[in-house]
N, C-alpha and C. Protein backbone atom coordinates (compact mmCIF):
# COMPACT_ATOMS: atom_id res chain seq x y z
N UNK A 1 -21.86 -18.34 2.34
CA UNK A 1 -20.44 -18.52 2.56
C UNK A 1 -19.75 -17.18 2.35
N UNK A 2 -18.73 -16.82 3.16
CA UNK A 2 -18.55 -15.41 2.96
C UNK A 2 -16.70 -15.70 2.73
N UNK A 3 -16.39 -14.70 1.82
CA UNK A 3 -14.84 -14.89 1.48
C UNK A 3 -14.35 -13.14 2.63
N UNK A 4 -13.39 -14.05 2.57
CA UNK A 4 -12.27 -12.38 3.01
C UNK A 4 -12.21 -11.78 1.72
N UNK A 5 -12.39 -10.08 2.08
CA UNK A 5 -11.81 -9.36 1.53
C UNK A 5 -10.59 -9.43 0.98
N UNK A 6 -10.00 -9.38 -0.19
CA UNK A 6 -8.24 -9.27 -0.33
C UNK A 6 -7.76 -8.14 0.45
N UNK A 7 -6.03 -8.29 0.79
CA UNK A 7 -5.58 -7.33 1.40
C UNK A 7 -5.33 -5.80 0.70
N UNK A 8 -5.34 -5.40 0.81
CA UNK A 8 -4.23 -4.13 0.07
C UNK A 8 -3.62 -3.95 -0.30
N UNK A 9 -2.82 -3.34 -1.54
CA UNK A 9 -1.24 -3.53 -1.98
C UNK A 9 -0.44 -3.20 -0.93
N UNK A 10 0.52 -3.91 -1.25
CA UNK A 10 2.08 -3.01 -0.24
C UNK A 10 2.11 -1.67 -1.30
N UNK A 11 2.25 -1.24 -2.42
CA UNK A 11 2.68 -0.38 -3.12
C UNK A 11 1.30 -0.51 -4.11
N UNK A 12 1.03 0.34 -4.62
CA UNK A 12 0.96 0.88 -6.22
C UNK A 12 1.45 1.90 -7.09
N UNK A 13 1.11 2.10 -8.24
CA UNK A 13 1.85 3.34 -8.80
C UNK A 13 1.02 3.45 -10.05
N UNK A 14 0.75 4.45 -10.44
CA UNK A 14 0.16 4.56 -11.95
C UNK A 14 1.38 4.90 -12.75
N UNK A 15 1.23 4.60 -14.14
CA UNK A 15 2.03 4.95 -15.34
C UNK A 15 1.35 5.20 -16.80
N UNK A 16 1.95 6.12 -17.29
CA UNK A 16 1.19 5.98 -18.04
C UNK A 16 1.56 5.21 -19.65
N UNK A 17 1.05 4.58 -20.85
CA UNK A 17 1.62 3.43 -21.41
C UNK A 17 1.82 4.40 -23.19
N UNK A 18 3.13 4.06 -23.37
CA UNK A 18 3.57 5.25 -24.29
C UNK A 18 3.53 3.92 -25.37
N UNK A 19 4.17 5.02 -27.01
CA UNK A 19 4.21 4.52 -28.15
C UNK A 19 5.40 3.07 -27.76
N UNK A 20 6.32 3.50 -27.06
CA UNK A 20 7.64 2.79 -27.48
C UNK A 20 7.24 1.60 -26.11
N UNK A 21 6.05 1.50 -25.78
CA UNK A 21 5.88 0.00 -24.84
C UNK A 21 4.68 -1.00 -25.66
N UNK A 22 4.76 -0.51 -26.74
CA UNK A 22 3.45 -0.86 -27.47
C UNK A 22 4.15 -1.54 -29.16
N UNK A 23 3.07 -2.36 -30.15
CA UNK A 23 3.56 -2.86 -30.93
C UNK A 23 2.93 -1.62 -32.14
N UNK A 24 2.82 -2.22 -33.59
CA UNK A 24 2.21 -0.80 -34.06
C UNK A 24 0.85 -1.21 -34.21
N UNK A 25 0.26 -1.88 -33.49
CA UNK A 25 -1.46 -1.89 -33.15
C UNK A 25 -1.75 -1.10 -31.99
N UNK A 26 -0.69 -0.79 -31.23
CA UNK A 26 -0.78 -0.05 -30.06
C UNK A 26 -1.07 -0.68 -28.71
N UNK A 27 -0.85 -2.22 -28.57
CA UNK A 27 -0.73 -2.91 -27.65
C UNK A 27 0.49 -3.21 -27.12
N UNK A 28 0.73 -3.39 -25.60
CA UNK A 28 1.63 -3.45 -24.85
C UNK A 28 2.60 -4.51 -25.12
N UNK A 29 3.80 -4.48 -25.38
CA UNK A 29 4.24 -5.93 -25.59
C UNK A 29 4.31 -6.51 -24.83
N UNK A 30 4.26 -8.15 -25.15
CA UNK A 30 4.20 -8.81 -23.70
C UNK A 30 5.87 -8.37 -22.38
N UNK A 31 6.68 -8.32 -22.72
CA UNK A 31 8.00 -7.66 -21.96
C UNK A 31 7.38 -6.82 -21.21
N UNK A 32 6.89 -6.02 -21.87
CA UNK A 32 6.57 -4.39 -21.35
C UNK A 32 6.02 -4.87 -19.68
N UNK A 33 5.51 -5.78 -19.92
CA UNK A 33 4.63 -6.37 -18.49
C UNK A 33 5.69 -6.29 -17.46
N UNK A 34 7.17 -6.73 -17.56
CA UNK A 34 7.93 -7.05 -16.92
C UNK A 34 8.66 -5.60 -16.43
N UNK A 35 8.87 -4.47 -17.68
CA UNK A 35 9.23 -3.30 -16.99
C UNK A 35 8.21 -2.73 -16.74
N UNK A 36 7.34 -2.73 -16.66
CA UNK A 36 5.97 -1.95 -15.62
C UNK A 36 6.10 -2.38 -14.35
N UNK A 37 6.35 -4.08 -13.79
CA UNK A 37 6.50 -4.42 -12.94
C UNK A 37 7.85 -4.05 -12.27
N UNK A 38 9.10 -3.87 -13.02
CA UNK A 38 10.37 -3.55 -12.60
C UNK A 38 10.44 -2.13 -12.08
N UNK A 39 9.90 -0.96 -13.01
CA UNK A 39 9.14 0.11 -12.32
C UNK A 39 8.49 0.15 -10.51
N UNK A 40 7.75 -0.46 -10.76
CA UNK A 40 6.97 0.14 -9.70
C UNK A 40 7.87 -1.14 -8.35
N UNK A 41 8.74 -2.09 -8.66
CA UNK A 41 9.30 -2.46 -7.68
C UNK A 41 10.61 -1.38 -7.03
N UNK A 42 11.21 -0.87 -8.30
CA UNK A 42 12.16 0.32 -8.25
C UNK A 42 11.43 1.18 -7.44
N UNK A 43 10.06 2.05 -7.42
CA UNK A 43 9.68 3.08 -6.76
C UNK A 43 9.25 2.29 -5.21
N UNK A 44 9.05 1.42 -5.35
CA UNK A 44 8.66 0.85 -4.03
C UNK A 44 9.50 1.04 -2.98
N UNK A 45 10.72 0.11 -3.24
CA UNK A 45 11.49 0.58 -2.71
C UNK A 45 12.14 2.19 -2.56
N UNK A 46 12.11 2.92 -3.08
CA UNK A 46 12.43 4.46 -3.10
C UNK A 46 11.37 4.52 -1.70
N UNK A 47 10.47 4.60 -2.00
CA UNK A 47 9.48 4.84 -1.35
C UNK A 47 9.61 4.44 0.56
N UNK A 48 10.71 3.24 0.61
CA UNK A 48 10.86 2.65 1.73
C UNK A 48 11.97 3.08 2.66
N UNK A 49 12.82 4.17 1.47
CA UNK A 49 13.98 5.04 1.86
C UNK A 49 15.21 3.83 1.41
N UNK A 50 14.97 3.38 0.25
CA UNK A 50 16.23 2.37 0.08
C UNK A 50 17.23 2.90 -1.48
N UNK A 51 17.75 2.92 -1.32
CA UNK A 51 19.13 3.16 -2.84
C UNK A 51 18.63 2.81 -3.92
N UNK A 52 16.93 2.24 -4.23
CA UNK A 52 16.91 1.19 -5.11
C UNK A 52 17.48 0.08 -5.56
N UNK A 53 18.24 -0.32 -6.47
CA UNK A 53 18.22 -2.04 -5.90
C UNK A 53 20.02 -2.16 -5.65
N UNK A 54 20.89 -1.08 -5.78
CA UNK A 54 22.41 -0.87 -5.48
C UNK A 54 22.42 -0.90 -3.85
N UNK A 55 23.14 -1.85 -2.83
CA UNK A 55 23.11 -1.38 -1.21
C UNK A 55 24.83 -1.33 -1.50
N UNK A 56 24.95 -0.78 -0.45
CA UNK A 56 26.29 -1.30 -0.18
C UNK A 56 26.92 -1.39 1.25
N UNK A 57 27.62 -2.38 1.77
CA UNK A 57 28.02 -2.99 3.06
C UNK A 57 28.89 -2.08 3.77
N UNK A 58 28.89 -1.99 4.53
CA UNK A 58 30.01 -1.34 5.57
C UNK A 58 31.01 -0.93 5.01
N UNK A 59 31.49 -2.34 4.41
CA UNK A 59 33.06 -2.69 3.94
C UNK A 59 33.33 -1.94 2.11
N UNK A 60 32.19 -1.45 1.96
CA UNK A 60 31.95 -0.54 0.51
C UNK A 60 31.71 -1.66 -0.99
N UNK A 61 31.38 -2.83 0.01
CA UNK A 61 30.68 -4.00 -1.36
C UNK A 61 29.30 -3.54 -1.91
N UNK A 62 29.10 -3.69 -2.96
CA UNK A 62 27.85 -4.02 -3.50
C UNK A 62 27.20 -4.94 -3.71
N UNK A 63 25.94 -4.81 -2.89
CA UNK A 63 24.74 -5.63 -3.18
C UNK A 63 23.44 -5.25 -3.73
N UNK A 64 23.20 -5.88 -5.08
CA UNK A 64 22.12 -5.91 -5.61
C UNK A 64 21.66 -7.19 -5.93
N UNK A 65 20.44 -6.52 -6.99
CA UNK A 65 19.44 -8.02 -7.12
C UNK A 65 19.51 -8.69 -8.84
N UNK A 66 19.25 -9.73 -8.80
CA UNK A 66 18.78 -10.39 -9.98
C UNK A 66 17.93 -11.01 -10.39
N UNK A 67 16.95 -10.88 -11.43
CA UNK A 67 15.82 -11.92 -11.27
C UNK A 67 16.30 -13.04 -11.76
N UNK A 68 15.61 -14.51 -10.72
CA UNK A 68 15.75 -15.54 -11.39
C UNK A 68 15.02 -16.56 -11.91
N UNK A 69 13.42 -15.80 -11.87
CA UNK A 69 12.46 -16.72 -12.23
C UNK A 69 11.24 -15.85 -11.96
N UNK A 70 10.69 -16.37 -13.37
CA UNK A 70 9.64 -15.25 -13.78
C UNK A 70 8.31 -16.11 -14.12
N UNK A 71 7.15 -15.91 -13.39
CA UNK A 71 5.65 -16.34 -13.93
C UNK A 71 4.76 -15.33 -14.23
N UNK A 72 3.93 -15.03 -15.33
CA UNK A 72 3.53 -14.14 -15.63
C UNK A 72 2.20 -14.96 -16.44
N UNK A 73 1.17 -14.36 -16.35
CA UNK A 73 -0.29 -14.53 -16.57
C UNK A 73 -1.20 -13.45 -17.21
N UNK A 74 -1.09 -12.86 -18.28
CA UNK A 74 -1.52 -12.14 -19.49
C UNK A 74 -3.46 -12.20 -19.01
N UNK A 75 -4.08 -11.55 -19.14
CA UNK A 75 -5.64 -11.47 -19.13
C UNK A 75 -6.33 -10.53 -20.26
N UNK A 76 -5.74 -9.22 -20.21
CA UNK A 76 -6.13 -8.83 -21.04
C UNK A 76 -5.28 -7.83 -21.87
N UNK A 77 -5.36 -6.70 -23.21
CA UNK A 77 -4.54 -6.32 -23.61
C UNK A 77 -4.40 -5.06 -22.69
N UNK A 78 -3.31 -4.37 -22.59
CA UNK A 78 -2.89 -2.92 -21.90
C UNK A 78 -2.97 -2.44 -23.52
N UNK A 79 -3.44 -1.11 -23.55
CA UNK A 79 -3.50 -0.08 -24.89
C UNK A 79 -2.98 0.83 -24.76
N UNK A 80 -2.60 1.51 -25.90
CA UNK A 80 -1.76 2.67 -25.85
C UNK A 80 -2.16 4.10 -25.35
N UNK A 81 -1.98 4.38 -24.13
CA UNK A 81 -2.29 6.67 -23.73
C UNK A 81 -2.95 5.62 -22.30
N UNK A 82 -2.96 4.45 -22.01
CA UNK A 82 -4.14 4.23 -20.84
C UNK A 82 -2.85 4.61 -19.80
N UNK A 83 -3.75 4.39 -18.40
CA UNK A 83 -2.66 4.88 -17.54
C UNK A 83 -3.32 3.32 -16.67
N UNK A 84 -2.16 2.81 -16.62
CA UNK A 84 -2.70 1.76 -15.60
C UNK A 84 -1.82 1.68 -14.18
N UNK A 85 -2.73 0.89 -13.74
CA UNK A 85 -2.44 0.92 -11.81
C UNK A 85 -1.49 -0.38 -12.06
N UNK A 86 -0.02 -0.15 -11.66
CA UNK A 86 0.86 -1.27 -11.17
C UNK A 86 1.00 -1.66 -9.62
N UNK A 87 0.98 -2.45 -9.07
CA UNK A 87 0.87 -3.27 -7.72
C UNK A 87 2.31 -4.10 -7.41
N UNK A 88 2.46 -4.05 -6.04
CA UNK A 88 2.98 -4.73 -5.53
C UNK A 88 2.23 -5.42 -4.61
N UNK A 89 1.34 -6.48 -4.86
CA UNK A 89 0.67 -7.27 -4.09
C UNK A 89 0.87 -7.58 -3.14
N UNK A 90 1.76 -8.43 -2.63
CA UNK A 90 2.94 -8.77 -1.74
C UNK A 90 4.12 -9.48 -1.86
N UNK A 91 4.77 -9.77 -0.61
CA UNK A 91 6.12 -10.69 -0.80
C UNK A 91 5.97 -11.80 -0.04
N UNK A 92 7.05 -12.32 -0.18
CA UNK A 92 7.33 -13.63 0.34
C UNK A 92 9.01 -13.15 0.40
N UNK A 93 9.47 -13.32 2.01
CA UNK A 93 10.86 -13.10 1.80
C UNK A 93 11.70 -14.35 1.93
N UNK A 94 12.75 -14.58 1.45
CA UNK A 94 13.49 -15.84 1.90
C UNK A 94 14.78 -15.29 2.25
N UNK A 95 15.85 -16.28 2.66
CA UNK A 95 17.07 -15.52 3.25
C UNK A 95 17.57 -15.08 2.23
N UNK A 96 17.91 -15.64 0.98
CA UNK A 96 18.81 -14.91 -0.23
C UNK A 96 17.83 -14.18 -1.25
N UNK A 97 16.49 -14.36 -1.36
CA UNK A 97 15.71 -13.71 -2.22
C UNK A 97 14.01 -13.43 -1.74
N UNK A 98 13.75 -12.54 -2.65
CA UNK A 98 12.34 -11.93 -2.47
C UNK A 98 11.65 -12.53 -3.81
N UNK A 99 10.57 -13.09 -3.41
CA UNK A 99 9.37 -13.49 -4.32
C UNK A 99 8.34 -12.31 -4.23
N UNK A 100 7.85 -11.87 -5.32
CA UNK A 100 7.04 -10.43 -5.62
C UNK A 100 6.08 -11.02 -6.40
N UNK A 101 4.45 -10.98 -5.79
CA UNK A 101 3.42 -11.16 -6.34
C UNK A 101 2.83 -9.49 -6.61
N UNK A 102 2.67 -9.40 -7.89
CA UNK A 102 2.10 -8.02 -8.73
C UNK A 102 1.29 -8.60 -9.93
N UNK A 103 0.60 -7.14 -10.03
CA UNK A 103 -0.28 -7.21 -11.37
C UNK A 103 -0.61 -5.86 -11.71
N UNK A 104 -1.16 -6.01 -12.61
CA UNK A 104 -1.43 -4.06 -13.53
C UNK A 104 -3.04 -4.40 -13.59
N UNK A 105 -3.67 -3.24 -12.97
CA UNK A 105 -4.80 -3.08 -13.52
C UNK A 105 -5.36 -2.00 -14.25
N UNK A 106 -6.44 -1.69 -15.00
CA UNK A 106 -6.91 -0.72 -15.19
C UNK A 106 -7.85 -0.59 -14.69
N UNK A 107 -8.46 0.87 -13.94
CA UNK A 107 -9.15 1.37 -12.95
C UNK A 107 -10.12 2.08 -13.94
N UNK A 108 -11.41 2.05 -13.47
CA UNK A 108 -12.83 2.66 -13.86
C UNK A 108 -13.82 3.01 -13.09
N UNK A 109 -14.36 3.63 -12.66
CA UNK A 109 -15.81 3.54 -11.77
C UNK A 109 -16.59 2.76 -12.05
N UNK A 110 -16.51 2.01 -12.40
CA UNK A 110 -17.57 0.81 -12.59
C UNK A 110 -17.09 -0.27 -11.81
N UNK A 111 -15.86 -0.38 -11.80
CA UNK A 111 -14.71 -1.65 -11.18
C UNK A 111 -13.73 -1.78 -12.30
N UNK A 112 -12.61 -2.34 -11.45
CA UNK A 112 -11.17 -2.09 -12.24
C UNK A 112 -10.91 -3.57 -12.99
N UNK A 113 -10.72 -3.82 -13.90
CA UNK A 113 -9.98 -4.51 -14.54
C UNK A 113 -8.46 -5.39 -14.26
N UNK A 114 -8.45 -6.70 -14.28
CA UNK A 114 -6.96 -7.36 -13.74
C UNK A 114 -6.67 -7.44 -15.05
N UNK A 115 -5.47 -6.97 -15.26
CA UNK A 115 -4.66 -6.97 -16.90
C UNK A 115 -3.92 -8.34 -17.06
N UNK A 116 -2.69 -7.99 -16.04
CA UNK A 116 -1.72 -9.52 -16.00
C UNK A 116 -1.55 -9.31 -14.23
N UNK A 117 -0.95 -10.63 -14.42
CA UNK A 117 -0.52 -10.85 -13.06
C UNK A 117 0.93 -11.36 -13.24
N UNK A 118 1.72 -11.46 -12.38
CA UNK A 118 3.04 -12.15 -12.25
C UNK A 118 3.51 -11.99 -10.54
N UNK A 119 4.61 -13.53 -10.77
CA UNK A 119 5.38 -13.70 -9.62
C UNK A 119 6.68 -13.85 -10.31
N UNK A 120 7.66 -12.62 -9.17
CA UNK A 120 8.91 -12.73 -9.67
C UNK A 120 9.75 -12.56 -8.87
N UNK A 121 11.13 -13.78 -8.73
CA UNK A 121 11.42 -14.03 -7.95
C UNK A 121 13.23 -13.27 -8.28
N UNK A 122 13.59 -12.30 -6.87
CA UNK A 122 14.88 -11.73 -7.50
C UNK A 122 15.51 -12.20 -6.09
N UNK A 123 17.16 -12.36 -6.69
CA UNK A 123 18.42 -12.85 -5.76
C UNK A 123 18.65 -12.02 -5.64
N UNK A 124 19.15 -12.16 -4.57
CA UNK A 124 20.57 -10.91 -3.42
C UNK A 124 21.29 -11.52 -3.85
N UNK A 125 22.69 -10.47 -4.64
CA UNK A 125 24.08 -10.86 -5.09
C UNK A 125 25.06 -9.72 -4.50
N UNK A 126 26.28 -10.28 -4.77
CA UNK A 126 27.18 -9.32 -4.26
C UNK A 126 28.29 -9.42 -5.36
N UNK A 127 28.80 -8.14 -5.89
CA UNK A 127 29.41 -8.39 -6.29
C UNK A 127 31.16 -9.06 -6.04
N UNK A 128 31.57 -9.73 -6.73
CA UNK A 128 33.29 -9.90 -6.53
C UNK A 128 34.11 -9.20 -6.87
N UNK A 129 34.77 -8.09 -6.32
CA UNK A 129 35.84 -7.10 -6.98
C UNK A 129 37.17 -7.89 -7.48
N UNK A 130 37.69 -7.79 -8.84
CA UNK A 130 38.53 -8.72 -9.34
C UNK A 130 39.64 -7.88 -9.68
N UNK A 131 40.84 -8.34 -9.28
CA UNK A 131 42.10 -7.64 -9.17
C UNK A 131 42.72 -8.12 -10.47
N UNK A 132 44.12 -7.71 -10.57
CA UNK A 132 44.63 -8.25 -12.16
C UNK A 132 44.96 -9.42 -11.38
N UNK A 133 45.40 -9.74 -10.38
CA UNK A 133 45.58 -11.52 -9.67
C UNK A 133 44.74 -12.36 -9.68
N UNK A 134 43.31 -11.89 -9.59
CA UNK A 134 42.74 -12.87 -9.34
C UNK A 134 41.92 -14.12 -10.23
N UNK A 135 41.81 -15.05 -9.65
CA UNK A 135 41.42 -16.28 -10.54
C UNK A 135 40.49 -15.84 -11.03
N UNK A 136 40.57 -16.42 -12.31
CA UNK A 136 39.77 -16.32 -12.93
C UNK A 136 38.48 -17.13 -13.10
N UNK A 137 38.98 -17.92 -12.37
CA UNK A 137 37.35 -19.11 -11.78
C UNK A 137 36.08 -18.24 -11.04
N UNK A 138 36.89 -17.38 -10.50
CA UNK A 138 35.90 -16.76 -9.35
C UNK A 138 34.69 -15.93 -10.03
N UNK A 139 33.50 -16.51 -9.65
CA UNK A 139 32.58 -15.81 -10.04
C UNK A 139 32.39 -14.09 -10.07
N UNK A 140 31.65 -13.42 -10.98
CA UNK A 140 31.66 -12.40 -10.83
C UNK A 140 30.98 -11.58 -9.84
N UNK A 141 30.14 -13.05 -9.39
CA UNK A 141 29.08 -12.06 -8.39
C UNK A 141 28.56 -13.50 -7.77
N UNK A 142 28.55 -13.34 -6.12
CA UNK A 142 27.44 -14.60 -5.33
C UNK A 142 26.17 -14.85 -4.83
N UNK A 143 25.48 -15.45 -4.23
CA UNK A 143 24.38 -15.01 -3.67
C UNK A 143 24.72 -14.54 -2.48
N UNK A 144 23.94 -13.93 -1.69
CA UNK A 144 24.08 -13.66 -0.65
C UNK A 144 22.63 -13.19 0.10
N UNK A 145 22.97 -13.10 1.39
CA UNK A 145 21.36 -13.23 2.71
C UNK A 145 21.00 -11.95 2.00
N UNK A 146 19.87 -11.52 1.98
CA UNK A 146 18.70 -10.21 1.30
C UNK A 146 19.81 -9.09 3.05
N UNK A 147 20.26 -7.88 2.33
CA UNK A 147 20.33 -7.17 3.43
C UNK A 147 19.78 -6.65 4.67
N UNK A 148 19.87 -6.69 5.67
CA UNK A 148 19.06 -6.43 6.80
C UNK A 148 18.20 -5.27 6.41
N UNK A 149 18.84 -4.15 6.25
CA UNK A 149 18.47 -2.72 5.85
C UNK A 149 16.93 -3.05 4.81
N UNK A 150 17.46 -3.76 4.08
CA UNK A 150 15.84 -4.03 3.21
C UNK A 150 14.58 -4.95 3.80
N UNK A 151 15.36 -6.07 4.26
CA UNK A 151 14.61 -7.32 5.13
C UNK A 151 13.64 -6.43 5.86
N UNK A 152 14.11 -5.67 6.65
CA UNK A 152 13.53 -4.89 7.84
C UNK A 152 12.38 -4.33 7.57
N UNK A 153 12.75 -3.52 6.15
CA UNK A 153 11.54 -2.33 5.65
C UNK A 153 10.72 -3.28 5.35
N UNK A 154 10.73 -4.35 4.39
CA UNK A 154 9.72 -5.27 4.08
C UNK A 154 8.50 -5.83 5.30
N UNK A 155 9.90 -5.93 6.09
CA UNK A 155 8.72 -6.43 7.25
C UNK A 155 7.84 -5.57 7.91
N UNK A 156 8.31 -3.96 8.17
CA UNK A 156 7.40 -3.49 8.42
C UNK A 156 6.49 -3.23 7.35
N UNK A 157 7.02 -3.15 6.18
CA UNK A 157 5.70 -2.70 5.18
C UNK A 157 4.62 -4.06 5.24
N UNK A 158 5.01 -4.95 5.67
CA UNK A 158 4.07 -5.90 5.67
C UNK A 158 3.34 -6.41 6.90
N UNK A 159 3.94 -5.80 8.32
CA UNK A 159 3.09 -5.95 9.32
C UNK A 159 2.14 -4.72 8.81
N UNK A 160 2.33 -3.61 8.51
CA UNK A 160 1.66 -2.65 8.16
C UNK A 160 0.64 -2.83 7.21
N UNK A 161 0.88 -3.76 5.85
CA UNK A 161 -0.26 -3.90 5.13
C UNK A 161 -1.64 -4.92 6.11
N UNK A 162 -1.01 -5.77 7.04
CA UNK A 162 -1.82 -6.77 7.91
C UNK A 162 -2.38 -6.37 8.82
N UNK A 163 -1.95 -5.15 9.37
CA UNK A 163 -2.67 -4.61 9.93
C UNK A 163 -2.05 -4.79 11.38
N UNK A 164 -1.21 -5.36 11.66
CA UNK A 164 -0.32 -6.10 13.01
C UNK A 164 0.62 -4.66 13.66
């Protein structure tokens, strides 16, 4: 029985894992998982020619992101001076948000190690500019459709990881 190969990352990035991401045994805290992953989604995008996660509309609004739901799957410990490989596995886009499957590994010649894994799911918001008039009901910020400008890059980075 033969399996497919997995695909390729859309992204990786190495980092390397300092005192102040670590407890005083010198293990990663579990958080830390989440800015390693916030990292290398930040450079990803750089990488795609985007503002990082600030856009802004024609009309000089701002749109950024928020996470709103986080799964994360721990395997083994990250240690302190290692340099591990962060991933952007892939996405899943929807009209108001991006689902981001990642994980950190550590790399060896022997074969690399899966540390954690996570899926994390961030909203397109916009902000509401609030005048001294305005109600005060009004949210500070809405959802809104993922910007074209980003939608776009995604998609090519992902016909590109498929090979299409």
């Amino acid at each position: 029985m033969s399996t497919k190969a997995p695909q390729p990352p859309l992204f990786t990035a190495d980092y390397r894992v300092y005192i102040n991401h670590t407890d005083a045994g010198g293990i990663v805290y579990h958080a830390n998982h989440l800015v390693f992953f916030e990292n290398c989604r930040r450079d990803w995008f750089t990488q795609l020619g985007l503002d990082g996660y600030f856009l802004k509309t024609d009309a000089g609004e701002v749109q950024h992101f928020v996470v709103s739901k986080v799964e994360l799957d721990y395997r083994h410990a990250i240690l302190l001076d290692e340099i591990i490989s962060v991933r952007v596995d892939t996405v899943e886009l929807k009209p108001a948000s991006i689902i981001f499957y990642q994980s950190i590994w550590r790399t060896h010649p022997d074969g690399d190690t899966q540390l954690s894994s996570g899926k994390v799911v961030i909203a397109c918001v916009q902000n509401n500019v609030k005048s001294k008039d305005s109600n005060a009901a009004t949210p500070a910020m809405r959802p809104i459709r993922v910007p074209k400008v980003l939608y776009d890059s995604i998609c090519a980075a992902l016909s590109q990881q498929q090979g299409i």
